[in-house]
N, C-alpha and C. Protein backbone atom coordinates (compact mmCIF):
# COMPACT_ATOMS: atom_id res chain seq x y z
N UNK A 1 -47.76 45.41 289.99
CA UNK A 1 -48.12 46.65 290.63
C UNK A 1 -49.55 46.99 290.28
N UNK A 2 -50.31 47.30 291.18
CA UNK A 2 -52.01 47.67 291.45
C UNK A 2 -51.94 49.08 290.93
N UNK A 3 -52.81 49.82 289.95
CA UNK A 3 -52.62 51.11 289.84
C UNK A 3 -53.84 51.63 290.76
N UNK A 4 -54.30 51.10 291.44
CA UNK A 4 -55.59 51.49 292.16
C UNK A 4 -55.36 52.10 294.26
N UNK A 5 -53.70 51.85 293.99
CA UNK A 5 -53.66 51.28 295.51
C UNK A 5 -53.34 53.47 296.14
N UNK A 6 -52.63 53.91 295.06
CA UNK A 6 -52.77 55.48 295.59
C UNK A 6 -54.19 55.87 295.98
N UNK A 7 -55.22 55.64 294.84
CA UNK A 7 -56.97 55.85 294.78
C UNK A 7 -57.25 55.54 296.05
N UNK A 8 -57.12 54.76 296.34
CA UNK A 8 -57.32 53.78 298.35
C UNK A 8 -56.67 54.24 298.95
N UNK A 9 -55.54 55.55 298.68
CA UNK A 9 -55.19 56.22 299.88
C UNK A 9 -54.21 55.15 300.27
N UNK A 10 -53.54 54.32 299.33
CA UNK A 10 -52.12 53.33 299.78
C UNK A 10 -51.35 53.50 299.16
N UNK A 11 -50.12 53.52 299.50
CA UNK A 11 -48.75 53.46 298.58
C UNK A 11 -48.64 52.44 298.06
N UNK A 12 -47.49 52.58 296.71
CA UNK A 12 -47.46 51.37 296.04
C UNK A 12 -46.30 51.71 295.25
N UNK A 13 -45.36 50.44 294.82
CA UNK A 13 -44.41 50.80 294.20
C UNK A 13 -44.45 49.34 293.08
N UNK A 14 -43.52 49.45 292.29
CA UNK A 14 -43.00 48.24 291.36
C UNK A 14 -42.24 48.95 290.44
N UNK A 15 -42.04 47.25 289.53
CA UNK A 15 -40.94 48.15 288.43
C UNK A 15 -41.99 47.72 287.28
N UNK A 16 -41.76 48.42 285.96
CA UNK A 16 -41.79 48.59 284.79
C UNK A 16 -41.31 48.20 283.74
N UNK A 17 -41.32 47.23 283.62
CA UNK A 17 -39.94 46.73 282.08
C UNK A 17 -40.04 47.53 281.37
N UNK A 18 -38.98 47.39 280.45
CA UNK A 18 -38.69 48.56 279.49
C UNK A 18 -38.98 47.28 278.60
N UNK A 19 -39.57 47.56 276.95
CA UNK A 19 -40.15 46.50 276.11
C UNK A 19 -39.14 47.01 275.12
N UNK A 20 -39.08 46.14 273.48
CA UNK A 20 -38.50 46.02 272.39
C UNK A 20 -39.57 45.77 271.52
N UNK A 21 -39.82 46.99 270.58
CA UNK A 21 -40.73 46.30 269.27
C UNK A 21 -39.95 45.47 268.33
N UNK A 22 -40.27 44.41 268.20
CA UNK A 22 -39.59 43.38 267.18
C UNK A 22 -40.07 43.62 265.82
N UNK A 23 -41.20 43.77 265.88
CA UNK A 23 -41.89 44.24 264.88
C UNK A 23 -43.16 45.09 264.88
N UNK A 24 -43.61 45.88 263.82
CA UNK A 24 -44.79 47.03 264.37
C UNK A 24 -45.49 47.36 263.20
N UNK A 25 -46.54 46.69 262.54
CA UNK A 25 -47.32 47.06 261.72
C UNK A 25 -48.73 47.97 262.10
N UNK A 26 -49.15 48.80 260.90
CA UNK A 26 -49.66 49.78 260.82
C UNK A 26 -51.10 48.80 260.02
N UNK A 27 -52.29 48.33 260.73
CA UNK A 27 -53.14 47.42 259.80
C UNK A 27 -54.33 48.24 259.21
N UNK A 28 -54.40 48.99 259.88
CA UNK A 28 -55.62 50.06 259.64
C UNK A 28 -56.00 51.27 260.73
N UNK A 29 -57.25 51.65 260.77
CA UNK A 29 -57.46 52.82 261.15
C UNK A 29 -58.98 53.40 261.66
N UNK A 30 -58.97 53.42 262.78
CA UNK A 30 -60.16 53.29 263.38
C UNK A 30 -61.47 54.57 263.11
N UNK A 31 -62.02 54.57 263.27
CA UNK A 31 -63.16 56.06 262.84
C UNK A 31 -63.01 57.23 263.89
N UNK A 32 -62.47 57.21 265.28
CA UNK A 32 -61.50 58.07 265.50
C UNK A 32 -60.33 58.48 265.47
N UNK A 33 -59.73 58.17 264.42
CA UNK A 33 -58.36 58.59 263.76
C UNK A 33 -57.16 57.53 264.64
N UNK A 34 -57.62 57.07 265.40
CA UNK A 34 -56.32 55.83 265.92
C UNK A 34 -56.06 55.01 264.78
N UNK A 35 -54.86 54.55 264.97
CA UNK A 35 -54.23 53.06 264.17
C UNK A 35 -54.59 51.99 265.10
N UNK A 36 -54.53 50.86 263.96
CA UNK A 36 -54.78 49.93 264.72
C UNK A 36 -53.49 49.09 264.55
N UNK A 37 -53.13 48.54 265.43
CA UNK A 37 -51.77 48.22 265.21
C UNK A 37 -51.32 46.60 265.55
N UNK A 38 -50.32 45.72 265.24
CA UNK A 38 -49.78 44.42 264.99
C UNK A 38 -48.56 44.75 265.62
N UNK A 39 -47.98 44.35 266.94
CA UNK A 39 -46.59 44.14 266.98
C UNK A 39 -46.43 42.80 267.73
N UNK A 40 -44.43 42.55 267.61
CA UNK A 40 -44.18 41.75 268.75
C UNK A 40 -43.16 42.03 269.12
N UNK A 41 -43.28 42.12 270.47
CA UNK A 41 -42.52 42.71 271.40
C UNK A 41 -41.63 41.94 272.28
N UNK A 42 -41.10 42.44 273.08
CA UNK A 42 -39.84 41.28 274.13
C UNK A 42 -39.44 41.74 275.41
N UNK A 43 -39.62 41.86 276.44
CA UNK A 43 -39.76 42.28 277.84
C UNK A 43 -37.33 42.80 277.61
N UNK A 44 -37.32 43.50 277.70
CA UNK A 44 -35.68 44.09 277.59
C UNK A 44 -35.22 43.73 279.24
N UNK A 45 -33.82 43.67 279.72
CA UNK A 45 -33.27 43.98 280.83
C UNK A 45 -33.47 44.92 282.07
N UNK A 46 -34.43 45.72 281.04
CA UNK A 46 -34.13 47.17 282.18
C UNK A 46 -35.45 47.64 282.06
N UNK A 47 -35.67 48.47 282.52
CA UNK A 47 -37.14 49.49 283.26
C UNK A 47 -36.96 50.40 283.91
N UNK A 48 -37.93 50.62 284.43
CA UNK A 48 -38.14 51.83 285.56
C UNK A 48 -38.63 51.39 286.61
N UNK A 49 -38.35 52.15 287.80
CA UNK A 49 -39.00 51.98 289.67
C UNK A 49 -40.25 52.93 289.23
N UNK A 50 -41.40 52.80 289.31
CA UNK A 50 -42.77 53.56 289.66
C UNK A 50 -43.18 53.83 291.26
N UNK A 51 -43.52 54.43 291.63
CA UNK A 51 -43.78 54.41 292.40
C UNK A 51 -44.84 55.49 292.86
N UNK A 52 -46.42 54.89 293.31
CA UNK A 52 -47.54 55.98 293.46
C UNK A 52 -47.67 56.16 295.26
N UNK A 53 -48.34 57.36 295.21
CA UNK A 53 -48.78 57.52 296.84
C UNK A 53 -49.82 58.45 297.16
N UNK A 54 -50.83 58.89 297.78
CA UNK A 54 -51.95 59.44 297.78
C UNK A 54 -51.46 61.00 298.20
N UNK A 55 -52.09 61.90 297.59
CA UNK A 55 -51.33 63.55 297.87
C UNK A 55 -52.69 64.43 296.97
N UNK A 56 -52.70 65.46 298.05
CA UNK A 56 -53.42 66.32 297.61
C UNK A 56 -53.31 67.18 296.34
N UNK A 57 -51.88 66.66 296.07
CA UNK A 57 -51.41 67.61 294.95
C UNK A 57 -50.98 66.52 293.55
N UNK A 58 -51.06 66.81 292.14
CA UNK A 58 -51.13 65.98 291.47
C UNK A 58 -49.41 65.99 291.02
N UNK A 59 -48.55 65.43 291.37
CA UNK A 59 -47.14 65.55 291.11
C UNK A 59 -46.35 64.34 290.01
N UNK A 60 -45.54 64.75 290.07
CA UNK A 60 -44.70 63.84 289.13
C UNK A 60 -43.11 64.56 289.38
N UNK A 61 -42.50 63.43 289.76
CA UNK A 61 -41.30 63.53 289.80
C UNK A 61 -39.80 62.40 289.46
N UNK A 62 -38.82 62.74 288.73
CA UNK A 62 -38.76 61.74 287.44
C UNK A 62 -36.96 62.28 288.02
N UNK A 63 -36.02 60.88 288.21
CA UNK A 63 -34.55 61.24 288.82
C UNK A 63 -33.83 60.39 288.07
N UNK A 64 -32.91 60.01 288.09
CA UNK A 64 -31.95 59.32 287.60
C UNK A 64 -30.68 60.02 286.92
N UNK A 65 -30.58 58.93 286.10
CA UNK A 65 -29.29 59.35 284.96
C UNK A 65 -29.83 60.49 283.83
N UNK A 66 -30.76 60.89 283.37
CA UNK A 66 -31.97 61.26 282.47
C UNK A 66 -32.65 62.03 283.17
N UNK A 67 -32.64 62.84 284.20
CA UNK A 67 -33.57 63.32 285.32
C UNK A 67 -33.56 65.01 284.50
N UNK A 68 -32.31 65.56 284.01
CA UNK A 68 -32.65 67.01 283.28
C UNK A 68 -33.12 66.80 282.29
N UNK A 69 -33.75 66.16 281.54
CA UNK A 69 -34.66 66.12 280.84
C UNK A 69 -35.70 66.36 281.38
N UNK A 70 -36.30 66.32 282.59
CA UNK A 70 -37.59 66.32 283.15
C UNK A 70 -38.51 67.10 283.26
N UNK A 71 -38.22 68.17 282.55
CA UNK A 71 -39.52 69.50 282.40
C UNK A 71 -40.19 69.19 281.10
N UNK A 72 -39.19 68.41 279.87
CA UNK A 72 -39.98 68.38 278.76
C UNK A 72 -40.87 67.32 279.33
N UNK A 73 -40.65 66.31 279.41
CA UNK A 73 -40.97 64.40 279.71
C UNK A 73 -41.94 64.98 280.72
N UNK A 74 -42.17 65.68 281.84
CA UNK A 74 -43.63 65.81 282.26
C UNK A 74 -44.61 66.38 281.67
N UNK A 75 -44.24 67.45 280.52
CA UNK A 75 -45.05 68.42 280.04
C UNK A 75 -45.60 67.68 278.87
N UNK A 76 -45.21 66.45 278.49
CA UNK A 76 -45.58 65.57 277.29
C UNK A 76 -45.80 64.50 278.03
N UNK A 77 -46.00 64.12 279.04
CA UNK A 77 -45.80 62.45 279.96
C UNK A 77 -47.83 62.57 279.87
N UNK A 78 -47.69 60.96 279.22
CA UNK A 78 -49.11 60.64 279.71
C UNK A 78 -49.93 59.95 280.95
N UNK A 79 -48.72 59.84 281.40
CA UNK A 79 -49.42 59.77 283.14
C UNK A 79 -49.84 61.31 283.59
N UNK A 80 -49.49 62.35 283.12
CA UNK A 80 -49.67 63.82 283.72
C UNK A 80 -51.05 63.80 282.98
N UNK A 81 -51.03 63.71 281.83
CA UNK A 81 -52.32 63.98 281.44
C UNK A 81 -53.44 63.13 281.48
N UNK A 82 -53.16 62.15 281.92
CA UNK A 82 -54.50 61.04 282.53
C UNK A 82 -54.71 61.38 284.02
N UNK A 83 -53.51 62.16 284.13
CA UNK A 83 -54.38 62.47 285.98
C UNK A 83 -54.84 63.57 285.89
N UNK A 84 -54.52 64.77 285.02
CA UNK A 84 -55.25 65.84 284.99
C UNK A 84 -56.93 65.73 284.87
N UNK A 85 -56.95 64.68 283.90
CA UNK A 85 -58.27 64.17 283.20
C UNK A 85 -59.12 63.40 284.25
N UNK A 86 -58.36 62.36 284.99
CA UNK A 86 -58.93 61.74 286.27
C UNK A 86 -59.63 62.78 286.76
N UNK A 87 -58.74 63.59 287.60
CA UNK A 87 -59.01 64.73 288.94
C UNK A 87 -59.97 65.85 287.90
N UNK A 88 -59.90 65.97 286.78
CA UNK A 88 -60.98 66.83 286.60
C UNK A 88 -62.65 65.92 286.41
N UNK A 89 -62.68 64.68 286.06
CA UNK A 89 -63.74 63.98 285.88
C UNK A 89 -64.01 63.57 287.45
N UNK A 90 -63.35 63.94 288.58
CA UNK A 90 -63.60 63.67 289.51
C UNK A 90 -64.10 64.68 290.68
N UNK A 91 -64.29 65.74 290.32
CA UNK A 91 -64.65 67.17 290.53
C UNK A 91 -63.58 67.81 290.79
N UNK A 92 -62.45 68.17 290.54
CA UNK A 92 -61.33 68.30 291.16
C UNK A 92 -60.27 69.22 289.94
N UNK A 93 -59.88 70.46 290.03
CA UNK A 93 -58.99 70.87 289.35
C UNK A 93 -58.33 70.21 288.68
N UNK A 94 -58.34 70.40 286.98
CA UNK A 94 -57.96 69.11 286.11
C UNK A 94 -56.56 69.08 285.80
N UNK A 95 -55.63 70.08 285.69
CA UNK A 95 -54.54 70.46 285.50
C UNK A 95 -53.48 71.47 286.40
N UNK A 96 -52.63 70.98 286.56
CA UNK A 96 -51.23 71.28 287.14
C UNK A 96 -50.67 72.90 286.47
C-alpha cells in the first residue's frame, strides 16, 4: 500500500500485519530523548484493512470487533496526529 495515493487525490486501500516483538532491547538514547532500539520481530496472522481517500476533512474512522474503544484510540492514534501536523505544515488547519 502507497501512502501517497490519498495526497494525489486517489484512493487506496491494503492490509497491515499485525507484528510480534520477539525480542526488544533498549541500546541507548539519542540527544533528543528517543531510544534507540534492537528488536526481532515476526509478521503474526492477522492485521488490519487501511484504507485512505482524499476529503476535505481530516477523519478517522476505526469499526470492528474493538470499534467502542474508538474515541480513546483516535484521541491518542498517531496517524491523527501526523495529519494534523501534515495539514498544518501545509497551510491548512492543523487539528480536528
Amino acid at each position: 500500500m502507497t501512502t501517497q495515493g490519498a495526497a494525489l487525490g486517489v484512493a487506496n486501500a491494503g492490509f497491515a500485519w499485525a507484528k510480534v516483538n520477539l525480542t526488544l532491547h533498549v541500546t541507548g538514547q539519542r540527544s533528543d530523548g528517543y531510544h534507540l532500539l534492537d528488536s526481532l520481530v515476526v509478521r503474526a496472522g492477522v492485521g488490519d484493512r487501511i484504507a485512505v481517500s482524499p476529503s476535505d476533512q481530516l477523519e478517522l474512522f476505526v469499526d470492528g470487533p474493538y470499534g467502542g474503544a474508538a474515541p480513546m484510540m483516535i484521541a491518542t492514534s498517531w496517524c491523527v496526529r501526523q495529519g494534523c501536523w501534515t495539514r498544518a505544515r501545509a497551510g491548512g488547519r492543523g487539528c480536528i
